[in-house]
Structures are given as structure tokens and as C-alpha cells.
N, C-alpha and C. Protein backbone atom coordinates (compact mmCIF):
# COMPACT_ATOMS: atom_id res chain seq x y z
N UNK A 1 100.87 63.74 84.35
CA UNK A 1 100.87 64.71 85.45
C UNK A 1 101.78 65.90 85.11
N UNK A 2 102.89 65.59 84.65
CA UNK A 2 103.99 66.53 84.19
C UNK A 2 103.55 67.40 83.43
N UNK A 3 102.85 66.72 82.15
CA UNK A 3 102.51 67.73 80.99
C UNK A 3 101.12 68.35 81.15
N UNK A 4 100.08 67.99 82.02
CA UNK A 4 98.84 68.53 82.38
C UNK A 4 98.72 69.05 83.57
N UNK A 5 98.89 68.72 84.42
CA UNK A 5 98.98 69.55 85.81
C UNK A 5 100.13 70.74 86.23
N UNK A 6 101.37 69.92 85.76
CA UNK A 6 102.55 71.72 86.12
C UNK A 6 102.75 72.07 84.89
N UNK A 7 102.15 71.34 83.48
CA UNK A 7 102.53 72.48 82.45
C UNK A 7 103.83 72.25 82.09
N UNK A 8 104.23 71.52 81.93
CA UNK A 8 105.76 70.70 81.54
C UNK A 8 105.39 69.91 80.64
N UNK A 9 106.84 69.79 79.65
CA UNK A 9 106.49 68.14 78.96
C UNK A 9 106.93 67.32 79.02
N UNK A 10 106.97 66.24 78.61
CA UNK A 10 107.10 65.05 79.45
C UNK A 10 108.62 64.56 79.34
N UNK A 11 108.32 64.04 80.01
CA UNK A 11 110.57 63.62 80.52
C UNK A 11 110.94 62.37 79.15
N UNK A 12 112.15 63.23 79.79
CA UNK A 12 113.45 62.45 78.52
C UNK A 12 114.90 62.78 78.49
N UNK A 13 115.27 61.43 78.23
CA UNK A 13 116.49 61.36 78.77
C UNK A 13 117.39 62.28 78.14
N UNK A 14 119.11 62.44 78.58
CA UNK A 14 119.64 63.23 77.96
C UNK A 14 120.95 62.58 77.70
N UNK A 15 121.86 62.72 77.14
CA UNK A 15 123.08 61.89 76.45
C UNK A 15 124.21 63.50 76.55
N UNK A 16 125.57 62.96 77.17
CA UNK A 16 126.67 63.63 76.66
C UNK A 16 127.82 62.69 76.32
N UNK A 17 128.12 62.74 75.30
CA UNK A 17 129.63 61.97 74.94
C UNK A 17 130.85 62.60 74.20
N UNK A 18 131.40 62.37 74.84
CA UNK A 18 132.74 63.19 74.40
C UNK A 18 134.11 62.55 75.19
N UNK A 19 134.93 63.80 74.96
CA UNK A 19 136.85 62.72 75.54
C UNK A 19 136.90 63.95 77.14
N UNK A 20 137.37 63.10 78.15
CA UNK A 20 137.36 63.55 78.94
C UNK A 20 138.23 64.61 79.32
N UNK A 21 138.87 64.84 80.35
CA UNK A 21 140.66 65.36 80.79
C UNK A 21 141.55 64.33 80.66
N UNK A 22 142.34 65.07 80.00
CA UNK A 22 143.65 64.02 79.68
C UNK A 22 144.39 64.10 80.73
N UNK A 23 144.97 62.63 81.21
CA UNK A 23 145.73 62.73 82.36
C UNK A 23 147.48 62.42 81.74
N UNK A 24 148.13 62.62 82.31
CA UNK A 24 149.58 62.24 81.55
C UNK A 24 150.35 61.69 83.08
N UNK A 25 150.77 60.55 83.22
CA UNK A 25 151.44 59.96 84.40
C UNK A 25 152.92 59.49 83.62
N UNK A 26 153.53 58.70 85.31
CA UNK A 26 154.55 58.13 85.36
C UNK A 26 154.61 57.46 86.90
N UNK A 27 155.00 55.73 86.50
CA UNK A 27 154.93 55.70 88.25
C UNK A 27 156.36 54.70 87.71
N UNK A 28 157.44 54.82 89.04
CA UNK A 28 158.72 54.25 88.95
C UNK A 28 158.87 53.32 90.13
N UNK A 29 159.41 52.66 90.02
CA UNK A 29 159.61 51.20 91.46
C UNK A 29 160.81 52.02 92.13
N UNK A 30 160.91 52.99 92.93
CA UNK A 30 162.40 53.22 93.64
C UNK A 30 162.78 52.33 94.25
N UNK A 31 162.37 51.03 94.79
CA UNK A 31 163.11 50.15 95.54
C UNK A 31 162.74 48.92 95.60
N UNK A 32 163.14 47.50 95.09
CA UNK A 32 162.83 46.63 95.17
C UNK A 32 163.64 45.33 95.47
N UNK A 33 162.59 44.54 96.24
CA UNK A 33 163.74 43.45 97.27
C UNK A 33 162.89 42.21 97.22
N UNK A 34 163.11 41.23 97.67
CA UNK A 34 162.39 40.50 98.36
C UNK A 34 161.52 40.59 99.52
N UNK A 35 161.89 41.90 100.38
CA UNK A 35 160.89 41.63 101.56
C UNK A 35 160.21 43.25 101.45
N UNK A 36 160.75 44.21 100.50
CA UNK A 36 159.95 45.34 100.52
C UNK A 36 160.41 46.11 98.74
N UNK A 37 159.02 46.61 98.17
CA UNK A 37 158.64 47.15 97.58
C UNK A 37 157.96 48.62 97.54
N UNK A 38 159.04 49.87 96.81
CA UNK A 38 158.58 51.29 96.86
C UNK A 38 157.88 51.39 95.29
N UNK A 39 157.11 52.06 95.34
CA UNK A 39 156.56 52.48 94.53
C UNK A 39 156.01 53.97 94.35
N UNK A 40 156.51 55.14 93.53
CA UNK A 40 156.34 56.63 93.50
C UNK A 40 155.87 56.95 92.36
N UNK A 41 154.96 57.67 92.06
CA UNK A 41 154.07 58.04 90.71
C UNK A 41 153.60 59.21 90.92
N UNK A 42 152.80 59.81 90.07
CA UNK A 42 152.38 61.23 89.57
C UNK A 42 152.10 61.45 88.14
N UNK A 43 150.59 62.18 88.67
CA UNK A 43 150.07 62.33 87.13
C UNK A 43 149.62 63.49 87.53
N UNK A 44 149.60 64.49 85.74
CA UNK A 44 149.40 65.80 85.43
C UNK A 44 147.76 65.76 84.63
N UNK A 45 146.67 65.88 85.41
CA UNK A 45 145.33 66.34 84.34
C UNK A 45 145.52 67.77 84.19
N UNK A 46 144.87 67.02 82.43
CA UNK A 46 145.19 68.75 81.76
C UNK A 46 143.01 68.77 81.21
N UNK A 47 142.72 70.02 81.49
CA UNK A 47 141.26 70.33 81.21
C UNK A 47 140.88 70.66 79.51
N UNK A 48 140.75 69.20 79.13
CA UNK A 48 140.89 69.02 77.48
C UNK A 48 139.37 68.75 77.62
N UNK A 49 138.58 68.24 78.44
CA UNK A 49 136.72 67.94 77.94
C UNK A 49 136.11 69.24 78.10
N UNK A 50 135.03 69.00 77.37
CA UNK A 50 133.81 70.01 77.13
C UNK A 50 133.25 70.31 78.84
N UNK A 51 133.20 71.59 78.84
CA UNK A 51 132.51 72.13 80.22
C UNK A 51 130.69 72.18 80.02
N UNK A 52 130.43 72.00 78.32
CA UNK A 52 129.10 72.31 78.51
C UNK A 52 128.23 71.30 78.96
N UNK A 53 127.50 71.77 79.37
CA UNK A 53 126.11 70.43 79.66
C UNK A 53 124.87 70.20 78.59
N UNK A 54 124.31 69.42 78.55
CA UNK A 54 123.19 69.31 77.46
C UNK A 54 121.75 69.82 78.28
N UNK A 55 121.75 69.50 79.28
CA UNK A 55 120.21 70.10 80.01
C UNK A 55 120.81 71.05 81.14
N UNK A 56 120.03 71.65 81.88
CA UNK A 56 120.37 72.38 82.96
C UNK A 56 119.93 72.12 84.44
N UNK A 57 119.41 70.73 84.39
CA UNK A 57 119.15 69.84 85.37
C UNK A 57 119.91 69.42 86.21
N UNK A 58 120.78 69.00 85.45
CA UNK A 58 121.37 68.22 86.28
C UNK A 58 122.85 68.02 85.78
N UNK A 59 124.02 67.95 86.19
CA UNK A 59 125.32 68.67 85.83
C UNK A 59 126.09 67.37 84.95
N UNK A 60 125.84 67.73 83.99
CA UNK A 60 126.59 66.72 83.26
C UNK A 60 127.99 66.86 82.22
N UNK A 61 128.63 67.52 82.96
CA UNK A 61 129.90 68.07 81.96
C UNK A 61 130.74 66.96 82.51
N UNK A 62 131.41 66.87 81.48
CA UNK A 62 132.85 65.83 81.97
C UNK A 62 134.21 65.89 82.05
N UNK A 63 134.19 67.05 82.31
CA UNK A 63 135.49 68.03 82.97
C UNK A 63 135.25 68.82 84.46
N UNK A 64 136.62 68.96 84.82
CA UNK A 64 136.38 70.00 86.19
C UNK A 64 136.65 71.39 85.78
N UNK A 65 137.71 71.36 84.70
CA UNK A 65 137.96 72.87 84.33
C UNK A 65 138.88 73.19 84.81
N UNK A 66 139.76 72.44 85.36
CA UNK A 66 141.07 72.99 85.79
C UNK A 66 141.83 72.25 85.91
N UNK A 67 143.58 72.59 85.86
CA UNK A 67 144.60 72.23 85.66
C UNK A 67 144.76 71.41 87.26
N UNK A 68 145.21 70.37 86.94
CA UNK A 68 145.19 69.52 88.51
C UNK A 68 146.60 68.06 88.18
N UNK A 69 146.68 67.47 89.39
CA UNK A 69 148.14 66.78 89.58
C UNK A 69 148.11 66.02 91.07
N UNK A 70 148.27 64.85 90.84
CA UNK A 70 148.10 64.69 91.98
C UNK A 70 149.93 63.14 91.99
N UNK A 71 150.18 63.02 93.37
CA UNK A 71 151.70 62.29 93.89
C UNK A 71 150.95 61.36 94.73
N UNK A 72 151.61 60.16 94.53
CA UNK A 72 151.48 58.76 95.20
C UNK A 72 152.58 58.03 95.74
N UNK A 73 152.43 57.67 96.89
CA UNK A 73 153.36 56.48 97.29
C UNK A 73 153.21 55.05 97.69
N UNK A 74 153.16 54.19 96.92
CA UNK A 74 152.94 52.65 97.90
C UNK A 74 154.26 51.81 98.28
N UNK A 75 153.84 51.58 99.85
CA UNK A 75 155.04 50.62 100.15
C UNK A 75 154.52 49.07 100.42
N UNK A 76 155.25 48.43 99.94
CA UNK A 76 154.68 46.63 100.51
C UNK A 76 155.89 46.25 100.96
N UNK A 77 155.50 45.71 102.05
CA UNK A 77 156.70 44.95 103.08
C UNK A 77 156.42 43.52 103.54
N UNK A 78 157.03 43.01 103.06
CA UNK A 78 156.67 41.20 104.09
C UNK A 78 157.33 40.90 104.52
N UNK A 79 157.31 40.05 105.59
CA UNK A 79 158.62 39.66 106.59
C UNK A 79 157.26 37.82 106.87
N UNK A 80 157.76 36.67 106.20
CA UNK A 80 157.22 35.63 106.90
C UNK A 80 156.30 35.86 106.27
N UNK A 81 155.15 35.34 107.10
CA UNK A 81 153.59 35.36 106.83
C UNK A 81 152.71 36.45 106.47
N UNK A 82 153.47 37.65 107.85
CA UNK A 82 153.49 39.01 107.76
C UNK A 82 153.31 39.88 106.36
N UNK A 83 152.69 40.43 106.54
CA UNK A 83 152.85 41.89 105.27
C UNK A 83 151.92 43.04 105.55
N UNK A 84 152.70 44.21 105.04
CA UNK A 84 152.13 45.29 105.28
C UNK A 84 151.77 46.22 104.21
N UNK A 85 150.65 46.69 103.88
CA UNK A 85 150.44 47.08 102.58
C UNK A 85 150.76 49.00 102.75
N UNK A 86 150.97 50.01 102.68
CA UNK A 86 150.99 51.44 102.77
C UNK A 86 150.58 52.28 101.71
N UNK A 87 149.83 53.28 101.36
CA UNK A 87 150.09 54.17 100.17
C UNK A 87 149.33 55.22 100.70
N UNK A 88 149.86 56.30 100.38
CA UNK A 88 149.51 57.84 100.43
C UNK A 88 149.56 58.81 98.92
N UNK A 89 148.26 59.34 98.88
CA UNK A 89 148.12 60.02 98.00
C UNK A 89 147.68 61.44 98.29
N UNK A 90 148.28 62.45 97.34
CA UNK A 90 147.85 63.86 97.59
C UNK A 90 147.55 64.36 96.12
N UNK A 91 145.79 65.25 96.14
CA UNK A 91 145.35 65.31 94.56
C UNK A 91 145.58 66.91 94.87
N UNK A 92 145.74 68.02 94.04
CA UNK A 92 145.64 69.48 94.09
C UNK A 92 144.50 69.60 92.75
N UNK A 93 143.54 70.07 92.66
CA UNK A 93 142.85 70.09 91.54
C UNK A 93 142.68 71.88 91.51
N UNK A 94 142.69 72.01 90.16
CA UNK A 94 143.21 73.40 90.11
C UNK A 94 141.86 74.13 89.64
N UNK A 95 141.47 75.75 89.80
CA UNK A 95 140.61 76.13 90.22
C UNK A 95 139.73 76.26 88.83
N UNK A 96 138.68 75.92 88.60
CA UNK A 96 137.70 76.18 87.29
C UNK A 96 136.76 76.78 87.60
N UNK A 97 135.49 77.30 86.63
CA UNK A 97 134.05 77.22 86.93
C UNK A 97 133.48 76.38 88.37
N UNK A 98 132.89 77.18 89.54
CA UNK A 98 132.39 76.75 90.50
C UNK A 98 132.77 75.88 91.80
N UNK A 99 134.61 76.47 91.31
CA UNK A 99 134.83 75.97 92.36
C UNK A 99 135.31 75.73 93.39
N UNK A 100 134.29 76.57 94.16
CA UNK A 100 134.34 76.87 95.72
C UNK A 100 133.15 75.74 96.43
N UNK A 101 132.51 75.12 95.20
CA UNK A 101 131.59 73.93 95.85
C UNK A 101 132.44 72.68 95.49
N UNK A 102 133.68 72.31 95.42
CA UNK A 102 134.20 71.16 95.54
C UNK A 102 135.88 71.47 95.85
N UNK A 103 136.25 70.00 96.14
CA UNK A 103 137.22 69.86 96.88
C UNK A 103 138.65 70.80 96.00
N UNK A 104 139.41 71.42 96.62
CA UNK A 104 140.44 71.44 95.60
C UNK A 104 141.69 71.01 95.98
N UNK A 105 141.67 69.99 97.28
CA UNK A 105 142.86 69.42 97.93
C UNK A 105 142.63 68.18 98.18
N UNK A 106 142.87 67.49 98.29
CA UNK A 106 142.21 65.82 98.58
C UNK A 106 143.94 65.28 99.33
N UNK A 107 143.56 64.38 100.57
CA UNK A 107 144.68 64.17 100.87
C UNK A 107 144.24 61.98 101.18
N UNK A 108 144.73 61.10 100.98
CA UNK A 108 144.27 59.66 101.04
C UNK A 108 145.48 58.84 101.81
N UNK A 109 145.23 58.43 102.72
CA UNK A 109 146.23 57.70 103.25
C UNK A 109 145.46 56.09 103.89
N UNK A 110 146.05 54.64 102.85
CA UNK A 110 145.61 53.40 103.38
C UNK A 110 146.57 52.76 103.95
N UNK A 111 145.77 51.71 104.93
CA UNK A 111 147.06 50.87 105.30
C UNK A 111 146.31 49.56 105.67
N UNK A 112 147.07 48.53 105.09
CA UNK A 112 146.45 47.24 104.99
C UNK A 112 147.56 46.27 105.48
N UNK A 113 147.16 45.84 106.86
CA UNK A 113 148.32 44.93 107.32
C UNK A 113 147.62 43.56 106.69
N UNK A 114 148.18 42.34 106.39
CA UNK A 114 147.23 41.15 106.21
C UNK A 114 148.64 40.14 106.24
N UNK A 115 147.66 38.85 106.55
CA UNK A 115 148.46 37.26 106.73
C UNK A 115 148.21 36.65 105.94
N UNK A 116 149.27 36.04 105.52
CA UNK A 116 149.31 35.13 104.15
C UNK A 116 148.90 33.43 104.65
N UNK A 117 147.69 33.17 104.17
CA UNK A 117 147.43 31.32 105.03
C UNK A 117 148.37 30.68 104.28
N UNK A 118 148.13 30.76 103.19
CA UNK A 118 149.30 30.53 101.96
C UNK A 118 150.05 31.29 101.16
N UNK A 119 151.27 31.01 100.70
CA UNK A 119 151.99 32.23 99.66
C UNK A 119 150.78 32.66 99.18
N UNK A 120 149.82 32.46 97.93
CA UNK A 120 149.35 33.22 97.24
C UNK A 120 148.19 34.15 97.87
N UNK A 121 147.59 32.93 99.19
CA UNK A 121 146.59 33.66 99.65
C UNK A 121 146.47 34.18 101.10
N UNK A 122 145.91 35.75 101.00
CA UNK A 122 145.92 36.14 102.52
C UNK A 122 144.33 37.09 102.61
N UNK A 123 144.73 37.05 104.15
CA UNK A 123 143.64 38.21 104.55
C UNK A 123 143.95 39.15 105.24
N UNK A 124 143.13 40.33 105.27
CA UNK A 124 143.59 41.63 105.74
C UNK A 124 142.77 42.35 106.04
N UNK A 125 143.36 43.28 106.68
CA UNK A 125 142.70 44.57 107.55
C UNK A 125 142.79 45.71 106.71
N UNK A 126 142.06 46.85 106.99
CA UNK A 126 141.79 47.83 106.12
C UNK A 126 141.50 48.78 106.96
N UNK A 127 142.19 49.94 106.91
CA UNK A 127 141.91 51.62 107.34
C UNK A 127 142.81 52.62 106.72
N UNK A 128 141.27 53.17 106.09
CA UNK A 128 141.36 54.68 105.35
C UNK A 128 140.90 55.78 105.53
N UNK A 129 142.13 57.02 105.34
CA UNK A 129 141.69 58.01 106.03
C UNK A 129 141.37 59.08 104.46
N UNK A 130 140.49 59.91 104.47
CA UNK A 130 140.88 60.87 103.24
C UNK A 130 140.20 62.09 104.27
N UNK A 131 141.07 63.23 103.21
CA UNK A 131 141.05 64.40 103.96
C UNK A 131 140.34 65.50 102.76
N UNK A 132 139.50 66.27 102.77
CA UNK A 132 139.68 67.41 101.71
C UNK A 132 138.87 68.90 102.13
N UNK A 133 139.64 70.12 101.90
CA UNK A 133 139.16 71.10 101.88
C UNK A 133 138.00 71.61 101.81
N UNK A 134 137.18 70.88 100.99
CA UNK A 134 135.79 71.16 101.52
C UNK A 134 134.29 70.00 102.25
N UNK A 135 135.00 68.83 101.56
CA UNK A 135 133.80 67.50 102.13
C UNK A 135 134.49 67.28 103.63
N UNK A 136 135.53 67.65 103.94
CA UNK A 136 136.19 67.39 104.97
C UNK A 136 136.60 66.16 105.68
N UNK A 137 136.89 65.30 106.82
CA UNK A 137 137.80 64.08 106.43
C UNK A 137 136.73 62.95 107.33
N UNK A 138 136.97 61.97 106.83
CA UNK A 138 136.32 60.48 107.16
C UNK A 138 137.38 59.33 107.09
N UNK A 139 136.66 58.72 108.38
CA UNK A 139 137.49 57.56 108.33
C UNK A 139 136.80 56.34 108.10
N UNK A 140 137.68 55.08 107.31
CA UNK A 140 137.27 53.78 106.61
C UNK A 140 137.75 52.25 107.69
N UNK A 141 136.98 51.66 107.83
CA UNK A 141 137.68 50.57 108.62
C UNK A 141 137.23 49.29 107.98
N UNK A 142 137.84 48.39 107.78
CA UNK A 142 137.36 47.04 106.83
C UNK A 142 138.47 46.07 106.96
N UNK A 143 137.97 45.13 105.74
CA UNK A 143 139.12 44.17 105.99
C UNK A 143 138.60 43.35 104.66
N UNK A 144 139.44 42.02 104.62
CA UNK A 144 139.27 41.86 102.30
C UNK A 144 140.23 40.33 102.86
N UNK A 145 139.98 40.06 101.58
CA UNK A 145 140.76 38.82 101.06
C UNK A 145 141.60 39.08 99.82
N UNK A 146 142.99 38.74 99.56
CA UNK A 146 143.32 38.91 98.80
C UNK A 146 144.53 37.62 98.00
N UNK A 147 144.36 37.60 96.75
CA UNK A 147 144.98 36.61 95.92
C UNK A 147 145.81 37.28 94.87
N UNK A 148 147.27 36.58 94.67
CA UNK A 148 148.12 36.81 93.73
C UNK A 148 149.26 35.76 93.02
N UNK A 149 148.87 35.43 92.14
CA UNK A 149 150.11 34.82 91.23
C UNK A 149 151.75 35.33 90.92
N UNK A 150 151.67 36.24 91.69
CA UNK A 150 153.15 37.04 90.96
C UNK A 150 154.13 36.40 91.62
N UNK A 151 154.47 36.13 93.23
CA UNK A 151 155.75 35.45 93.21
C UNK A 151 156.11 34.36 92.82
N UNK A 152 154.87 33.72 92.20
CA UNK A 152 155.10 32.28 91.88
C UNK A 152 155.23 32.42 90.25
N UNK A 153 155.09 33.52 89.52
CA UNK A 153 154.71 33.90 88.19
C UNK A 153 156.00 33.22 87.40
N UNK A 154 155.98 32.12 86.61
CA UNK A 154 157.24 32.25 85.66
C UNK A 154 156.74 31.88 84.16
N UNK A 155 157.30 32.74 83.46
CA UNK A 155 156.87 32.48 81.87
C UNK A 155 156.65 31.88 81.28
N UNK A 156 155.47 31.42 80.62
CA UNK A 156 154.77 30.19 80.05
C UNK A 156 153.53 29.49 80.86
N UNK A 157 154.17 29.62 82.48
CA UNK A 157 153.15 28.79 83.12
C UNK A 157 152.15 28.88 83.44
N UNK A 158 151.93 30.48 84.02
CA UNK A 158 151.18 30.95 84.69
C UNK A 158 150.56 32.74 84.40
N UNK A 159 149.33 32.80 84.71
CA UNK A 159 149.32 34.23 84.31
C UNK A 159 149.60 35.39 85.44
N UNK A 160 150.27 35.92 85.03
CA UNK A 160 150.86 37.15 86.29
C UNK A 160 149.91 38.11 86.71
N UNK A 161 149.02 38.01 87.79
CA UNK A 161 147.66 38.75 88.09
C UNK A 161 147.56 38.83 89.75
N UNK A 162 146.66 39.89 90.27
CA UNK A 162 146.15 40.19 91.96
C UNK A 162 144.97 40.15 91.22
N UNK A 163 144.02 40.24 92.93
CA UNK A 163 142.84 39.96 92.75
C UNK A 163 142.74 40.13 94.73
N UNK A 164 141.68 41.14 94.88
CA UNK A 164 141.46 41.82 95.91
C UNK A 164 140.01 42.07 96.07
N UNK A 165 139.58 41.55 97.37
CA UNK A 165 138.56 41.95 97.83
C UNK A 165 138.44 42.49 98.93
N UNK A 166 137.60 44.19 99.25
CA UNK A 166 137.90 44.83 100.80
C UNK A 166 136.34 45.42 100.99
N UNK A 167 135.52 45.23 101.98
CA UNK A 167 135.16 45.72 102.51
C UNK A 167 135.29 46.72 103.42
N UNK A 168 135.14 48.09 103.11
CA UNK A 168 135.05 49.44 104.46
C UNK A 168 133.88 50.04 104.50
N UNK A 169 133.86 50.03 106.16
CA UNK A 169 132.29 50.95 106.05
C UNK A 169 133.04 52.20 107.00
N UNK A 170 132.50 53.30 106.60
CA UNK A 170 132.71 54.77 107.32
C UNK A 170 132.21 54.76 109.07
N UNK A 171 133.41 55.11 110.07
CA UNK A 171 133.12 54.90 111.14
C UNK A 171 133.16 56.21 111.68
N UNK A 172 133.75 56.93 111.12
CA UNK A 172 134.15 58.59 111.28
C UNK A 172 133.79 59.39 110.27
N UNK A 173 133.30 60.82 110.69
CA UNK A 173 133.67 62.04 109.39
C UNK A 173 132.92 63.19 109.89
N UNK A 174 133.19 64.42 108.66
CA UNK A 174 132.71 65.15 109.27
C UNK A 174 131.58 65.67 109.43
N UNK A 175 130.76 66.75 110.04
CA UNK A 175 129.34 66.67 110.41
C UNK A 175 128.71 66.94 108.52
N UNK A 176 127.56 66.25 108.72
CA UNK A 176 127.37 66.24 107.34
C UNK A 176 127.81 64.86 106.29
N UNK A 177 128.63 64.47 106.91
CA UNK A 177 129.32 63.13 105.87
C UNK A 177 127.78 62.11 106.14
N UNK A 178 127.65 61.25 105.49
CA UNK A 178 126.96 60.30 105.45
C UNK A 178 127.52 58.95 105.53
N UNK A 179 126.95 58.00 106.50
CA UNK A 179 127.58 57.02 106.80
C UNK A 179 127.29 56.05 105.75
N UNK A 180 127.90 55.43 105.17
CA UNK A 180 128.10 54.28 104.47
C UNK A 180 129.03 53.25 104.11
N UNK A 181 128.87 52.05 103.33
CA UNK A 181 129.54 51.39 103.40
C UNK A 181 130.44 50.94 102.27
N UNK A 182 131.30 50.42 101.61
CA UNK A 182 132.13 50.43 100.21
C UNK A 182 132.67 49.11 99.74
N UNK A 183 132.46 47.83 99.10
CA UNK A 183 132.54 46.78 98.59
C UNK A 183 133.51 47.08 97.34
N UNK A 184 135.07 47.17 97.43
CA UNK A 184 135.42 47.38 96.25
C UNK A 184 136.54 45.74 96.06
N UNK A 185 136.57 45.72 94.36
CA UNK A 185 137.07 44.40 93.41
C UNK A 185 138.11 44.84 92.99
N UNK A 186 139.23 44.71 92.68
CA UNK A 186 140.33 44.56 92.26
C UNK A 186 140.82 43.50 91.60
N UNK A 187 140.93 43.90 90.33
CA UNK A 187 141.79 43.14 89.39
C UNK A 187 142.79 43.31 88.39
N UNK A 188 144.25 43.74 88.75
CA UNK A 188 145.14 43.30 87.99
C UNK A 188 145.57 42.25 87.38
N UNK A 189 145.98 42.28 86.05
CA UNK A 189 146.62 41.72 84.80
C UNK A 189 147.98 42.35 84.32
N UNK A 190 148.94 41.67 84.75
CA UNK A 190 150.27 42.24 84.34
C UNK A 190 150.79 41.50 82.70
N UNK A 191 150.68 42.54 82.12
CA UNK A 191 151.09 41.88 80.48
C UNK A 191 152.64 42.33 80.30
N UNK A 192 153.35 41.74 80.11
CA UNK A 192 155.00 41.52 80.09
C UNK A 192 154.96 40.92 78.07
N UNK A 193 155.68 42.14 77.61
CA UNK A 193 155.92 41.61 76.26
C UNK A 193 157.27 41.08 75.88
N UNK A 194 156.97 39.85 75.24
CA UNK A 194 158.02 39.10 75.19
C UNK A 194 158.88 39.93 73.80
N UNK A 195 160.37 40.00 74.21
CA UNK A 195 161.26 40.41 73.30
C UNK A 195 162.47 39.48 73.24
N UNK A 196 162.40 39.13 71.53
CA UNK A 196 162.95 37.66 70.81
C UNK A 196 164.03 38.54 70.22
């Protein structure tokens, strides 16, 4: 139909591979206890990938084209059974090729209260808000199961790992957002190198 009726030829796929934007981070523990954990980070993307595309179909560059940085905070607090999960993030993505059709502010704020049935295992609640300059802001409501070896973690015995499951589906946003729903997996592996 392609190549006889509109005079086209016939489809085929297209391939880009290359190294993306380099990101350069640092995240530091400012505070740590037994019943609460800070955590502060920040990373610098620098616009090191190719802007070109291979077809003109359909946008396949793997860069944004601009200098961007974005600051994080997570807090975990437990008291008992209790725990409260927090983190806020703010992205600035800096201005490239085209773009006044995407976000160049992104603002993310979660919060996950959950009960532990047992030390390792609990369940939890989930609401997320993100904000940005041009998709504009939506809200997330859900809830997950989640598993961890770390307070029980001691060397030799056991492997030091989380493991998170959350369901959110979009209950809010703005006109135009599309409602849907988000199934995300989580799995950390903490590798600790032994020094003899």
C-alpha cells in the first residue's frame, strides 16, 4: 500500500547509538541515627550526546542540548512500627534546540508513610506530586509493599539489599494530562568493599 498507492517505500526501521549526557553527581548522608536518616545529593548534566537524528520522523536524538542540574532530599524516619519515607526533588534543565516544547523546571515531591508487620517487612502509602513549567502538575496516589535486609545486614551473612513495590495511578492534573496508572520495581544492592 505504502509503495503503490501513496508512492512511498516501504518501511524500515531506524537505529541510533551513541553515549548519552554525562551526568556528574554526589549524594552525602547529613544525618544519621537510629530513628532518622538525611540524605542530600545533586547532579550536574553536561550536553556531551549527539543532537542529530537518523530519520526525520520521529525524534530520536539522545540529548536535550542543554546544560541542566538538578538537588534532592530524602528523609526516613521510624519511630516503632511507624515510618515515614520523604524526598523532594528540583530538576532546572537548561535551554537547547526546541525548547519551549518541554519542561525546563520540574519540581517532585513523595511521601510514603508505611508499617512495618515485621522488621524487614512493611506496607505503605504513596503520594506524588510533580510540578513543571510546561506539562504542568499532577497528582499520584498509591500504595506498595516493601522489603529490606539492611538493619539486620551483618558481614558474611546476609546480602545488604531493598526491594519495593508501589503502585500510583494519577488522580489529579492539568487539563490535558492523561490519566494513568504506574507499577514501578525497585531494587537495590548495596556492595560494601571489604578492606584487609
Amino acid at each position: 500500500y505504502l509503495k503503490y498507492e501513496l508512492r512511498h517505500d516501504s518501511l524500515s526501521t531506524a537505529e541510533k547509538l551513541g553515549v548519552g549526557d554525562t551526568e556528574i553527581g554526589v549524594s552525602v548522608i547529613a544525618v544519621q541515627s537510629t530513628a532518622m536518616r538525611l540524605v542530600l545529593g545533586g547532579t550536574l548534566r553536561l550536553p556531551t550526546a549527539s543532537r542529530e537524528a537518523p530519520i526525520g520522523v520521529a525524534d530520536l536524538r539522545i540529548g536535550d542540548g542543554g546544560i541542566g542540574f538538578d538537588a534532592r532530599a530524602l528523609l526516613d524516619v521510624r519511630s516503632g512500627r511507624l515510618g515515614l519515607l520523604g524526598a523532594g526533588m528540583f530538576t532546572k534543565i537548561g535551554a537547547g534546540p526546541n525548547a519551549s516544547l518541554y519542561d525546563s523546571r520540574r519540581i517532585a515531591i513523595d511521601v510514603a508513610p508505611r508499617y512495618h508487620i515485621t522488621p524487614p517487612l512493611a506496607v505503605h502509602g504513596a503520594w506524588s506530586l510533580r510540578n513543571a513549567d510546561v506539562t504542568g502538575t499532577s497528582q499520584l496516589v498509591g500504595g506498595g509493599v516493601s522489603y529490606t535486609t539492611i538493619d539486620s545486614w551483618k558481614s558474611g551473612e546476609t546480602l545488604p539489599m531493598e526491594m519495593r513495590f508501589t503502585h500510583l495511578e494519577a488522580v489529579r492534573g492539568a487539563a490535558g494530562t492523561p490519566k494513568f496508572t504506574r507499577d514501578q520495581l525497585e531494587v537495590r544492592i548495596y556492595f560494601q568493599p571489604t578492606v584487609r
